[in-house]
Protein backbone atom coordinates (compact mmCIF):
# COMPACT_ATOMS: atom_id res chain seq x y z
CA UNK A 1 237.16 -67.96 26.98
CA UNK A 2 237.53 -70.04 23.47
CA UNK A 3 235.08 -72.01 22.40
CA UNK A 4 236.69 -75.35 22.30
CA UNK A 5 237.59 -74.21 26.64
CA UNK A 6 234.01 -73.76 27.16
CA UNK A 7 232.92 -76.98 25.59
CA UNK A 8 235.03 -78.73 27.51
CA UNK A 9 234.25 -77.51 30.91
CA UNK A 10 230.43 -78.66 30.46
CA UNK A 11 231.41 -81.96 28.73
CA UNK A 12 233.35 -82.68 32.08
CA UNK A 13 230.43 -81.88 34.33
CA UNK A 14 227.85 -83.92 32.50
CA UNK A 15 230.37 -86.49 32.70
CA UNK A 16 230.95 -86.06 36.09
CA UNK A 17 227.06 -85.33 36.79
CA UNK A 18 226.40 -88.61 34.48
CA UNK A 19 223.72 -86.43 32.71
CA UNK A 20 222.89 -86.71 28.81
CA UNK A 21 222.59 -83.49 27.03
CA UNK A 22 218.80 -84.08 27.01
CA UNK A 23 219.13 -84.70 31.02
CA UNK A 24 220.53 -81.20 31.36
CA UNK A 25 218.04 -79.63 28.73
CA UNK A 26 214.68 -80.99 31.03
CA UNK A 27 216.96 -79.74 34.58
CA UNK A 28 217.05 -76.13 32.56
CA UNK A 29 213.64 -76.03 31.38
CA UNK A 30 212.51 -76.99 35.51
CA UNK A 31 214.38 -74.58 36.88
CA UNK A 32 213.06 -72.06 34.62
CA UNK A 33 209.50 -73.23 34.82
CA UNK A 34 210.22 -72.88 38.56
CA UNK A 35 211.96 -69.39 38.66
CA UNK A 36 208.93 -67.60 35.90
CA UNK A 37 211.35 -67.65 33.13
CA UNK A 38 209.65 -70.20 30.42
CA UNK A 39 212.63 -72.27 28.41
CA UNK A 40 211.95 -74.94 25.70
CA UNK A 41 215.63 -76.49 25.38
CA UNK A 42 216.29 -79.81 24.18
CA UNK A 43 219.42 -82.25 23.73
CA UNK A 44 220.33 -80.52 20.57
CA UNK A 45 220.66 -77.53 21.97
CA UNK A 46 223.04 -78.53 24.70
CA UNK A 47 225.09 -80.62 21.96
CA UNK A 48 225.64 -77.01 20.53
CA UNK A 49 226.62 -75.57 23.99
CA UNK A 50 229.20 -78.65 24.04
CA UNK A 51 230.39 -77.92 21.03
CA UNK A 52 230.97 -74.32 22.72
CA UNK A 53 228.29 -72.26 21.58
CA UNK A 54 227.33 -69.63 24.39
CA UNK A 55 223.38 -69.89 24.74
CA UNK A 56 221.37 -67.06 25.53
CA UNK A 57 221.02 -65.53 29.13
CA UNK A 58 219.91 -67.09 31.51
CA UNK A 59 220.57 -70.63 30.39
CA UNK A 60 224.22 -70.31 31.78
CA UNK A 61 223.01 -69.57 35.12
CA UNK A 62 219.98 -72.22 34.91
CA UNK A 63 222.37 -74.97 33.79
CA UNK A 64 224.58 -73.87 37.23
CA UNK A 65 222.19 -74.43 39.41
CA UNK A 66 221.15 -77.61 37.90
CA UNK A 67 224.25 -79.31 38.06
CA UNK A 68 224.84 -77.84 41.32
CA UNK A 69 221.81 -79.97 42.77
CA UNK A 70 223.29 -83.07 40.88
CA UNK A 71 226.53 -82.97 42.38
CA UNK A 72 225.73 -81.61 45.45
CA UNK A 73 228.17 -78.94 45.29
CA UNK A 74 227.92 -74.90 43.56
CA UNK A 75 229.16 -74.66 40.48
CA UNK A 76 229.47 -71.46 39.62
CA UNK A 77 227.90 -70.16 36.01
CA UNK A 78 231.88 -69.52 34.90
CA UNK A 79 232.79 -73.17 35.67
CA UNK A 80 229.68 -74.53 32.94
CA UNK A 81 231.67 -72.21 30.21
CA UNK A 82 228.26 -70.98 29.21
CA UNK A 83 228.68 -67.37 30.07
CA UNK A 84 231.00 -65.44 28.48
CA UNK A 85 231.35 -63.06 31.82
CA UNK A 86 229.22 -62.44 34.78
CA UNK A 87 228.55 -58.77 34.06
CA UNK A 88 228.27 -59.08 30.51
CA UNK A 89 224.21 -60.26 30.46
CA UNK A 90 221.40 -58.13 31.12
CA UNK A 91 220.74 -54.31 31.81
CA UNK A 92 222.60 -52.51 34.45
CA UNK A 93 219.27 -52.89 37.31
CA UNK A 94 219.76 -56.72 36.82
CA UNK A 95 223.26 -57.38 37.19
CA UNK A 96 224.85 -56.73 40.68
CA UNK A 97 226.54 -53.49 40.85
CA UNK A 98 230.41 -53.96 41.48
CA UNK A 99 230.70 -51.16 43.90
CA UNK A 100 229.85 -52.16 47.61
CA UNK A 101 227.19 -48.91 47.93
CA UNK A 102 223.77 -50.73 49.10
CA UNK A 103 221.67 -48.01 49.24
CA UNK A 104 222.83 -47.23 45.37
CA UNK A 105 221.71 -50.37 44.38
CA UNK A 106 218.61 -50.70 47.10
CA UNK A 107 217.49 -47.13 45.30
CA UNK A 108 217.89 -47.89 41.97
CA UNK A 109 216.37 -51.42 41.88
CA UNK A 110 213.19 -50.73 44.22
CA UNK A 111 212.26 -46.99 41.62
CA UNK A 112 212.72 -49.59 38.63
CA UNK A 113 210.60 -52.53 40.36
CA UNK A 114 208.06 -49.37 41.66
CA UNK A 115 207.85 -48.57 37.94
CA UNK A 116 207.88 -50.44 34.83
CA UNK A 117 210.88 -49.27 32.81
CA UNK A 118 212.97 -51.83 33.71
CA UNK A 119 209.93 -54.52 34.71
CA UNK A 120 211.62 -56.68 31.89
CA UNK A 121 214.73 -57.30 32.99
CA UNK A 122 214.23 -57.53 36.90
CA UNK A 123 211.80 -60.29 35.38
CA UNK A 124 214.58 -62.52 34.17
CA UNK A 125 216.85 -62.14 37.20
CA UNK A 126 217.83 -65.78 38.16
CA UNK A 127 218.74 -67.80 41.52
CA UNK A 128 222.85 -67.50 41.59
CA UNK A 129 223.29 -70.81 43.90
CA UNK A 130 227.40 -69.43 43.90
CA UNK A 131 226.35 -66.48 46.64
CA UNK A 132 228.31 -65.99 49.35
CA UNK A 133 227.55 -63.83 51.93
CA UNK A 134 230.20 -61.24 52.77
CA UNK A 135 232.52 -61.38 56.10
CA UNK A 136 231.45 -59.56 59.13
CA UNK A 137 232.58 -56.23 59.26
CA UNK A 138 234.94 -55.26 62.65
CA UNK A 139 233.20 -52.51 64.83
CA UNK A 140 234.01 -49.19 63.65
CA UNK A 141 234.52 -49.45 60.13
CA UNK A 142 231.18 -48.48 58.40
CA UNK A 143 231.58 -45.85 55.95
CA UNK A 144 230.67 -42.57 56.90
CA UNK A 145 227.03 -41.00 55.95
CA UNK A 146 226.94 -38.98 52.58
CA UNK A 147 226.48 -34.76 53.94
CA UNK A 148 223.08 -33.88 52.35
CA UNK A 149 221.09 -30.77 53.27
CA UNK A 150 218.41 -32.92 54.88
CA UNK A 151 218.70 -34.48 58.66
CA UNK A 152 217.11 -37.62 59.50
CA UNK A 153 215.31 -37.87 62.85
CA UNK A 154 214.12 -40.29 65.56
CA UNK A 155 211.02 -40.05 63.49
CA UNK A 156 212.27 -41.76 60.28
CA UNK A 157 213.22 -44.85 62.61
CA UNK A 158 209.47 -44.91 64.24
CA UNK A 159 208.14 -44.91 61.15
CA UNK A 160 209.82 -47.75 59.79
CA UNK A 161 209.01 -49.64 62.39
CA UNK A 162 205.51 -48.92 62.30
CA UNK A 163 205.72 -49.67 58.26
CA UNK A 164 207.61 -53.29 59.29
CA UNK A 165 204.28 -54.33 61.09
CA UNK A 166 202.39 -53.27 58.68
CA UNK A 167 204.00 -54.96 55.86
CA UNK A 168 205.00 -58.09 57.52
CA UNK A 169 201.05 -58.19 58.49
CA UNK A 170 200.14 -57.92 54.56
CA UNK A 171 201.97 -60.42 53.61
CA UNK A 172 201.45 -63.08 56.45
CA UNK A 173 197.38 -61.97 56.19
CA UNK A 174 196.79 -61.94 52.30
CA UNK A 175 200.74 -63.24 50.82
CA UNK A 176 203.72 -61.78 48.65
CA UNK A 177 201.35 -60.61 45.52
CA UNK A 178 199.62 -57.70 47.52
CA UNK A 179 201.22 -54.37 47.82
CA UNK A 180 204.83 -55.24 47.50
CA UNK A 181 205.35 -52.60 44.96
CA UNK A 182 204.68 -50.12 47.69
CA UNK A 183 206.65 -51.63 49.55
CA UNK A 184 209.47 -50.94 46.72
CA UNK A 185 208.01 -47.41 46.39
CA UNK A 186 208.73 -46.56 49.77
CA UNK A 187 211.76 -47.74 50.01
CA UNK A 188 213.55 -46.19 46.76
CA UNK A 189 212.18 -43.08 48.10
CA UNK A 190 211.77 -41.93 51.38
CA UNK A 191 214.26 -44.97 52.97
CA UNK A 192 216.94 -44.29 50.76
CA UNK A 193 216.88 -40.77 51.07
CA UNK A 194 217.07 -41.26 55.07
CA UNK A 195 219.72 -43.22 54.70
CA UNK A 196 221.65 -40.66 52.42
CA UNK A 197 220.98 -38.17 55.05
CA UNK A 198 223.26 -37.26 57.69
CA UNK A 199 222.67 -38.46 61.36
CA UNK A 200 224.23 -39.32 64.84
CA UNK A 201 226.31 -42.61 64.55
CA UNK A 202 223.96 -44.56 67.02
CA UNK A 203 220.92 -43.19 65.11
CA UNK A 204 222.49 -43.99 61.57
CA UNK A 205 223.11 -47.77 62.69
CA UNK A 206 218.90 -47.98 63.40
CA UNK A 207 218.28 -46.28 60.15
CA UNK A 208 220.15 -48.74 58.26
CA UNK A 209 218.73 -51.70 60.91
CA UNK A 210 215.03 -51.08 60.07
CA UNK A 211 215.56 -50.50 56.36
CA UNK A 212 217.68 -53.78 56.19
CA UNK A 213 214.14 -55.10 57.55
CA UNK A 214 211.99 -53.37 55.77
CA UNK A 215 214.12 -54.79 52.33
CA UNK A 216 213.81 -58.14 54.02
CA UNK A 217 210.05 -57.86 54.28
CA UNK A 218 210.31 -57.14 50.57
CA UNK A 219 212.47 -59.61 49.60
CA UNK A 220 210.35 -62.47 51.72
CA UNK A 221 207.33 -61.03 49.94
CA UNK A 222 209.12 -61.21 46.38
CA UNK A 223 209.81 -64.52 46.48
CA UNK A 224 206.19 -65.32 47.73
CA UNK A 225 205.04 -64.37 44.79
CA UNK A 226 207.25 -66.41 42.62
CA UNK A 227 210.39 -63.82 41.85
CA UNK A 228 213.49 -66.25 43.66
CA UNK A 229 215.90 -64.11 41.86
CA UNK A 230 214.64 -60.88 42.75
CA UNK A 231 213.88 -62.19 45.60
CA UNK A 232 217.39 -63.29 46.52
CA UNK A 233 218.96 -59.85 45.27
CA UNK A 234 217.10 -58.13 47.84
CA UNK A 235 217.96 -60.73 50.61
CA UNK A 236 221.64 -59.50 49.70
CA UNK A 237 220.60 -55.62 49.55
CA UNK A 238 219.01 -56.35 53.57
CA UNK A 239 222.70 -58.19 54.52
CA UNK A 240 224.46 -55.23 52.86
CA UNK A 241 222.32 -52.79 55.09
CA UNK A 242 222.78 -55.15 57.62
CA UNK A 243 226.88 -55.04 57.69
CA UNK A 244 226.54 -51.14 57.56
CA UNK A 245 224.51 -51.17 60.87
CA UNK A 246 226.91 -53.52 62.31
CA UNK A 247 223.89 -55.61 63.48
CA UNK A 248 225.14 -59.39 63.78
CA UNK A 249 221.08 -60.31 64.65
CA UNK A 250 219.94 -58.73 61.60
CA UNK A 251 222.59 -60.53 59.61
CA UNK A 252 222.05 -64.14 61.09
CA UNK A 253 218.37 -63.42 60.04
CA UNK A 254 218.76 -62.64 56.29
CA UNK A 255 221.29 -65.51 56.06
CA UNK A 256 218.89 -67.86 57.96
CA UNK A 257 216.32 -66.86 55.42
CA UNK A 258 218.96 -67.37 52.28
CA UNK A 259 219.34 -70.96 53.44
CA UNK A 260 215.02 -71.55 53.46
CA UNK A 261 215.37 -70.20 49.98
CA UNK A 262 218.01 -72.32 49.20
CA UNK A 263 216.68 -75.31 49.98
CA UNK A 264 213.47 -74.57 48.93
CA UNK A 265 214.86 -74.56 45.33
CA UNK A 266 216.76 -77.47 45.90
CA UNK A 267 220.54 -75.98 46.63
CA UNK A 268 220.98 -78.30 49.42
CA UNK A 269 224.97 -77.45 49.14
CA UNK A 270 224.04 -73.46 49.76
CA UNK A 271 221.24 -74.09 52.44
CA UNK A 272 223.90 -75.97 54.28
CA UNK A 273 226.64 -73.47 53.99
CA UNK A 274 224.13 -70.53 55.07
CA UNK A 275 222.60 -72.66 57.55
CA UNK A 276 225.80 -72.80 59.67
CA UNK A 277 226.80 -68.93 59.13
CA UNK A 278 223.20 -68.03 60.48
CA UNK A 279 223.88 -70.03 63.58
CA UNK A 280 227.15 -68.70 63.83
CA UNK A 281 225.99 -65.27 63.65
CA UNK A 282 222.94 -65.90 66.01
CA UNK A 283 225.13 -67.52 68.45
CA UNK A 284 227.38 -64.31 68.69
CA UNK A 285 224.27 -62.18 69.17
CA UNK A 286 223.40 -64.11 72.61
CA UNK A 287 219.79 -63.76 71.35
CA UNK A 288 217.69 -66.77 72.66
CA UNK A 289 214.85 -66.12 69.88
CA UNK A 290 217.52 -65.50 67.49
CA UNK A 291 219.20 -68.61 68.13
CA UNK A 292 216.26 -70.70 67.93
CA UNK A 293 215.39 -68.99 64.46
CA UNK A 294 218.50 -70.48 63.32
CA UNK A 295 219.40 -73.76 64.60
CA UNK A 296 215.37 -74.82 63.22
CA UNK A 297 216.55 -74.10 60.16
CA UNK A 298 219.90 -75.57 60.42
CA UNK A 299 218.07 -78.81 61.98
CA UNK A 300 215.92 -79.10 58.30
CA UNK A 301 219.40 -78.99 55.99
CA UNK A 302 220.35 -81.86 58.43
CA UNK A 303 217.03 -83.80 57.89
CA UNK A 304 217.48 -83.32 54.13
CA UNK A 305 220.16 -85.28 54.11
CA UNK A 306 219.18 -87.51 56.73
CA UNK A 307 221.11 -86.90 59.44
CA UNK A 308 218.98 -87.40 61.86
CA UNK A 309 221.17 -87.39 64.96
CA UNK A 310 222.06 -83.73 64.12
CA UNK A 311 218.63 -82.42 62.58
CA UNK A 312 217.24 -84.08 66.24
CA UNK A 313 219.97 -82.24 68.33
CA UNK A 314 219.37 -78.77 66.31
CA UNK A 315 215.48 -79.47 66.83
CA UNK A 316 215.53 -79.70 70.98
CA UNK A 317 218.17 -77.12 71.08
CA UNK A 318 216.00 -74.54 69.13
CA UNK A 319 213.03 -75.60 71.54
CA UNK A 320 215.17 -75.22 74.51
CA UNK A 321 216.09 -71.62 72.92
CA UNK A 322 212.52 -70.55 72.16
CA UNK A 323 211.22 -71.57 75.38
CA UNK A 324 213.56 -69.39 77.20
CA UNK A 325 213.54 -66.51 74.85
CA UNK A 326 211.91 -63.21 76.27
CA UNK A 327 211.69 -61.01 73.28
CA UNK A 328 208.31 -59.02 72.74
CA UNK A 329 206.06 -59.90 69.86
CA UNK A 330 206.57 -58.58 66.51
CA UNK A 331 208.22 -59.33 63.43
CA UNK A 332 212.86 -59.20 64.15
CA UNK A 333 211.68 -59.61 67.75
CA UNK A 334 210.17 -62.82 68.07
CA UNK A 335 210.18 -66.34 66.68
CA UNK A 336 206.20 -67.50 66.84
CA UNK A 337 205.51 -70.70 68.41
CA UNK A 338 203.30 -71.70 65.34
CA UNK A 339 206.50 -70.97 63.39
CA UNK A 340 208.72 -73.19 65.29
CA UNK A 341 206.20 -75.72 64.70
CA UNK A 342 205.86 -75.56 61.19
CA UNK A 343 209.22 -75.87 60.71
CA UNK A 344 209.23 -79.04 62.96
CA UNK A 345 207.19 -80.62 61.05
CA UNK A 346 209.43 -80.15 57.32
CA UNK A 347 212.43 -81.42 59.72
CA UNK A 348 210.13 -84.40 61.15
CA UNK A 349 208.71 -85.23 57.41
CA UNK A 350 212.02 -84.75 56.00
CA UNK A 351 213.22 -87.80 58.06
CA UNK A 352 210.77 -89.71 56.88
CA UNK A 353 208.94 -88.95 60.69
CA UNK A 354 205.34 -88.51 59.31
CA UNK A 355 203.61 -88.95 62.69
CA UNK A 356 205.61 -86.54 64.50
CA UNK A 357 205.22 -83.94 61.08
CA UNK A 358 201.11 -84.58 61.62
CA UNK A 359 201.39 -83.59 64.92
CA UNK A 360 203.49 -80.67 64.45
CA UNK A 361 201.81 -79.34 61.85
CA UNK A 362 198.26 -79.47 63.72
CA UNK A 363 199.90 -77.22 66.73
CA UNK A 364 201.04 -75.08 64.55
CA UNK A 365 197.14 -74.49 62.55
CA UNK A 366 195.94 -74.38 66.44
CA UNK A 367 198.55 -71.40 66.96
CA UNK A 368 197.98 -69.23 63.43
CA UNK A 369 196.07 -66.11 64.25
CA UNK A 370 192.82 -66.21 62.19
CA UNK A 371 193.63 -63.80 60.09
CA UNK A 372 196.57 -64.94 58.86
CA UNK A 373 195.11 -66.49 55.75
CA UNK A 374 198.58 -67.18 53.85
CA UNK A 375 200.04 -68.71 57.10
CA UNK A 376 196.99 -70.97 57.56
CA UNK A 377 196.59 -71.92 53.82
CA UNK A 378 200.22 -73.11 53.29
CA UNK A 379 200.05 -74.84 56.93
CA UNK A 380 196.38 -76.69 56.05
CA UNK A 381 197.70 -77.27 52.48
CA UNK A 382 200.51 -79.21 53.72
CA UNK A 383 198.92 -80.96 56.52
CA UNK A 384 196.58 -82.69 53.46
CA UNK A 385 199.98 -83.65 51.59
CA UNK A 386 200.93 -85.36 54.77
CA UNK A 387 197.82 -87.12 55.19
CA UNK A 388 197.04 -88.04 51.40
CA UNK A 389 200.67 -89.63 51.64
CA UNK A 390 199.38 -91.84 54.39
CA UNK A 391 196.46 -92.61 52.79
CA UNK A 392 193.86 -90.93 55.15
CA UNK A 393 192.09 -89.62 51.91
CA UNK A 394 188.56 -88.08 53.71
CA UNK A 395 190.76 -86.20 56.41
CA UNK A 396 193.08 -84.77 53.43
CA UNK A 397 190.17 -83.46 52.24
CA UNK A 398 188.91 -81.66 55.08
CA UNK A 399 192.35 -79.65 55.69
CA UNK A 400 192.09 -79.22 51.48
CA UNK A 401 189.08 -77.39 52.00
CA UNK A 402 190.32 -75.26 55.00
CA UNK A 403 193.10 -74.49 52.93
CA UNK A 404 190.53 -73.29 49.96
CA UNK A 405 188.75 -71.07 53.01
CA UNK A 406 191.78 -69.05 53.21
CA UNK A 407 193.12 -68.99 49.25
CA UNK A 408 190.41 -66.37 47.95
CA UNK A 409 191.94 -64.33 50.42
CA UNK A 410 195.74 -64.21 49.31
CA UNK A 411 198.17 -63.86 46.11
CA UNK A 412 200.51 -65.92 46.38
CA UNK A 413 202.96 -67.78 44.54
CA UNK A 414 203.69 -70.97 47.35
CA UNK A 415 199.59 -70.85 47.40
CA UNK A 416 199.08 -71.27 43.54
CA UNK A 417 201.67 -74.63 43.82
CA UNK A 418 199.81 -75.87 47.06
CA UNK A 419 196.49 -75.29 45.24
CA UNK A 420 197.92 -77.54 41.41
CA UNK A 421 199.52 -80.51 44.21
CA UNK A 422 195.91 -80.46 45.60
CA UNK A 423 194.98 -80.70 41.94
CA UNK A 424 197.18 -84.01 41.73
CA UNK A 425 196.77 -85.43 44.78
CA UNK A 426 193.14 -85.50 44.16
CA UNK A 427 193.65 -88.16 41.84
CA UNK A 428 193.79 -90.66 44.90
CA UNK A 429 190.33 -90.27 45.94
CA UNK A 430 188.91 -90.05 42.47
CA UNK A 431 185.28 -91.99 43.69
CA UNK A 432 184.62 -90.16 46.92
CA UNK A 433 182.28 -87.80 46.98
CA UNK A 434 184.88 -85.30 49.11
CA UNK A 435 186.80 -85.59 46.28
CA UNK A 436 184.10 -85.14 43.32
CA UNK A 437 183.59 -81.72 45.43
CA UNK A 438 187.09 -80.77 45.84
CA UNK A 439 187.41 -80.80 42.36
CA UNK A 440 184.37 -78.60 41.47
CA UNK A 441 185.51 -75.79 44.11
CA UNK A 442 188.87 -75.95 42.74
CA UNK A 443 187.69 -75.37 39.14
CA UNK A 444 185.15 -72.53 40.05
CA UNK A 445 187.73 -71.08 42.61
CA UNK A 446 190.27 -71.23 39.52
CA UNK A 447 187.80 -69.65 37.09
CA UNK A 448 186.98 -66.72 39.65
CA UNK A 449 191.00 -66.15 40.09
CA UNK A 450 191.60 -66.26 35.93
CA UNK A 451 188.02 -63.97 35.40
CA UNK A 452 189.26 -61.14 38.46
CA UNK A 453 193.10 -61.54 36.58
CA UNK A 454 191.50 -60.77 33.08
């Protein structure tokens, strides 16, 4: 691409985005701020990429995703002219490989995010907004398993179940930041070598089921502790695993969770668009809990952008759903009540609904198991935002310091951002004596955190 043709392609998206160059510089720095990857751009920098200099990676994939949540649309990286080509940045771990082998790229990016070789560039992997999941595959045409020497057994699929549990427990108990390398260690290892093995067809399609969980436990975990692009390359890795297992549930639960991600970070354009596959794919499965899973989700992409007949519709439908569904407990089987609830609540505050996101959000602390301290921290943390918004400042401050019960417990990344909007929102009740406290357990909870970090 010439210079002058890259220029020209941003200049017409800032035009159509109405966006100075300085407008698009702060959007960069944001995203970056928000993805772990510090940036320090300012209008004259983006005069120079209008001109149709090529910044450095990752700025053409930040500036994307900006202007993809200005316009409401994706843009794709090659559409801002700021990348020259979208294999040409990075090392070989942190660009997608262009052959469709999952367990290739599954190995070699969980032994490099085990280790530390290649800890730098997994580290500057970014959100790509443009991702779109690949087409269901027709029964019977999953690749054949490699011939290897070594056999996998009924006993490889036990114990990834049993490993599911336990890492789905971690992470709802104590968040993303504990033992997700392990995680990663186990599954460039002993997983991928299962998978490599040879095995019965029916046996090979719940090998490749329970590691596309297991990578989706990983991935969940990643971006808990504040790695969205990782995070969102092994969300892809579990739907790759997923389409060789032929497993339509499994699938409409990685692209349920792509479209949380989504609009978590703002992609309301992508959330959508995954939003409807996931029910489309949970629909097909005939799965009540399933179902439910995904129309909740689909309800919230409504709500954000206030449609509220349609968020309202998904919402009863995905009650109807759950309170019909059968499934035993456990993480793939079963959607949790307190789940359901939570979720209620984003659609019901969302829409403006506060009220009805109070009262949701209070079933939903009443249904956490106690020792889910991540679950209850984010849930309490949130229930204070709520509350501080309506100007109940002395209840706030009772959920805040439920919510600090729970965060000594956990490492994660959604729990360090709950903890600095408690730090803000404190500034509302500035003469109460709930809040004078607040404060000084907040500083000495901070101090213990930085002096245990050291």
């Amino acid at each position: 691409m010439t210079t002058r043709r890259a220029g020209h392609l941003l200049n017409g998206l800032l035009a159509e985005a109405r966006w100075s160059a300085g407008d698009l510089a702060r959007a960069v720095n944001a995203l970056g701020t928000r993805q772990g990857i510090p940036l320090r751009y300012d209008r004259s920098a983006v005069a120079h990429w209008m001109a149709g200099s090529f910044p450095r990676p990752p700025a053409g994939e930040l500036a994307a995703q900006a202007l993809s949540q200005r316009l409401d649309r994706v843009v794709t990286p090659e559409e801002t002219g700021l990348v020259r080509d979208r294999g040409g940045a990075g090392s070989d771990v942190a660009a997608p490989s262009a052959r469709a082998d999952p367990v290739g790229e599954l190995m070699a990016l969980c032994r490099s995010d085990a280790g530390s070789t290649h800890r730098g560039a997994l580290a500057g992997i970014v959100y790509d907004a443009a991702y779109v999941p690949p087409p269901v595959r027709r029964s019977g045409t999953g690749r054949s398993a490699p011939r290897m020497t070594h056999r996998a057994g009924a006993g490889d699929v036990e114990l990834m179940r049993r490993l599911t549990q336990v890492f789905s427990d971690l992470a709802a108990a104590h968040g993303g930041g504990h033992a997700r390398t392990a995680l990663a260690a186990y599954l460039g290892d002993d997983v991928a070598r299962a998978l490599r093995s040879t095995a019965p067809p029916g046996l090979r399609a719940e090998l490749f089921t329970g590691a596309a969980q297991l990578t989706h436990v990983l991935a969940a975990s990643t971006d808990d502790a504040g790695r969205p692009g990782l995070a969102q390359r092994y969300y892809r890795l579990a739907l790759g695993l997923a389409v060789e297992a032929e497993d339509r549930r499994m699938r409409a639960i990685v692209v349920r969770s792509l479209s949380a991600q989504a609009a978590r970070l703002g992609h309301r354009a992508s959330a959508t668009a995954y939003a409807d596959e996931a029910v489309r794919a949970a629909r097909a499965t005939g799965d009540d809990a399933t179902v439910s899973f995904a129309l909740v989700q689909r309800s919230l992409t409504y709500a954000l952008r206030r449609e509220e007949r349609a968020a309202r519709a998904d919402m009863a439908a995905a009650e109807r759903m759950h309170d019909r569904a059968t499934a035993r407990p456990g993480p793939f089987a079963a959607y949790p009540r307190s789940g359901l609830d939570y979720q209620r609540a984003e659609v019901f505050h969302a829409l403006g609904q506060r009220d009805e996101a109070v009262r949701a959000l209070r079933q939903a602390v009443a249904l956490r198991p106690p020792e889910q301290h991540r679950a209850h921290a984010l849930t309490q943390a949130r229930l204070a935002e709520v509350l501080i918004g309506d100007g109940k400042a002395e209840e706030a401050c009772g959920h805040w310091n439920l919510f600090l019960d729970h965060y000594p417990h956990i490492r994660s990344a959604r729990a360090e951002q709950a903890l600095a909007r408690l730090h803000y929102g404190l500034s509302a009740v500035p003469h109460q004596a709930d809040g004078a406290a607040l404060r000084e357990r907040v500083s000495a909870l901070a101090r213990t955190r930085r002096t245990s970090e050291g």
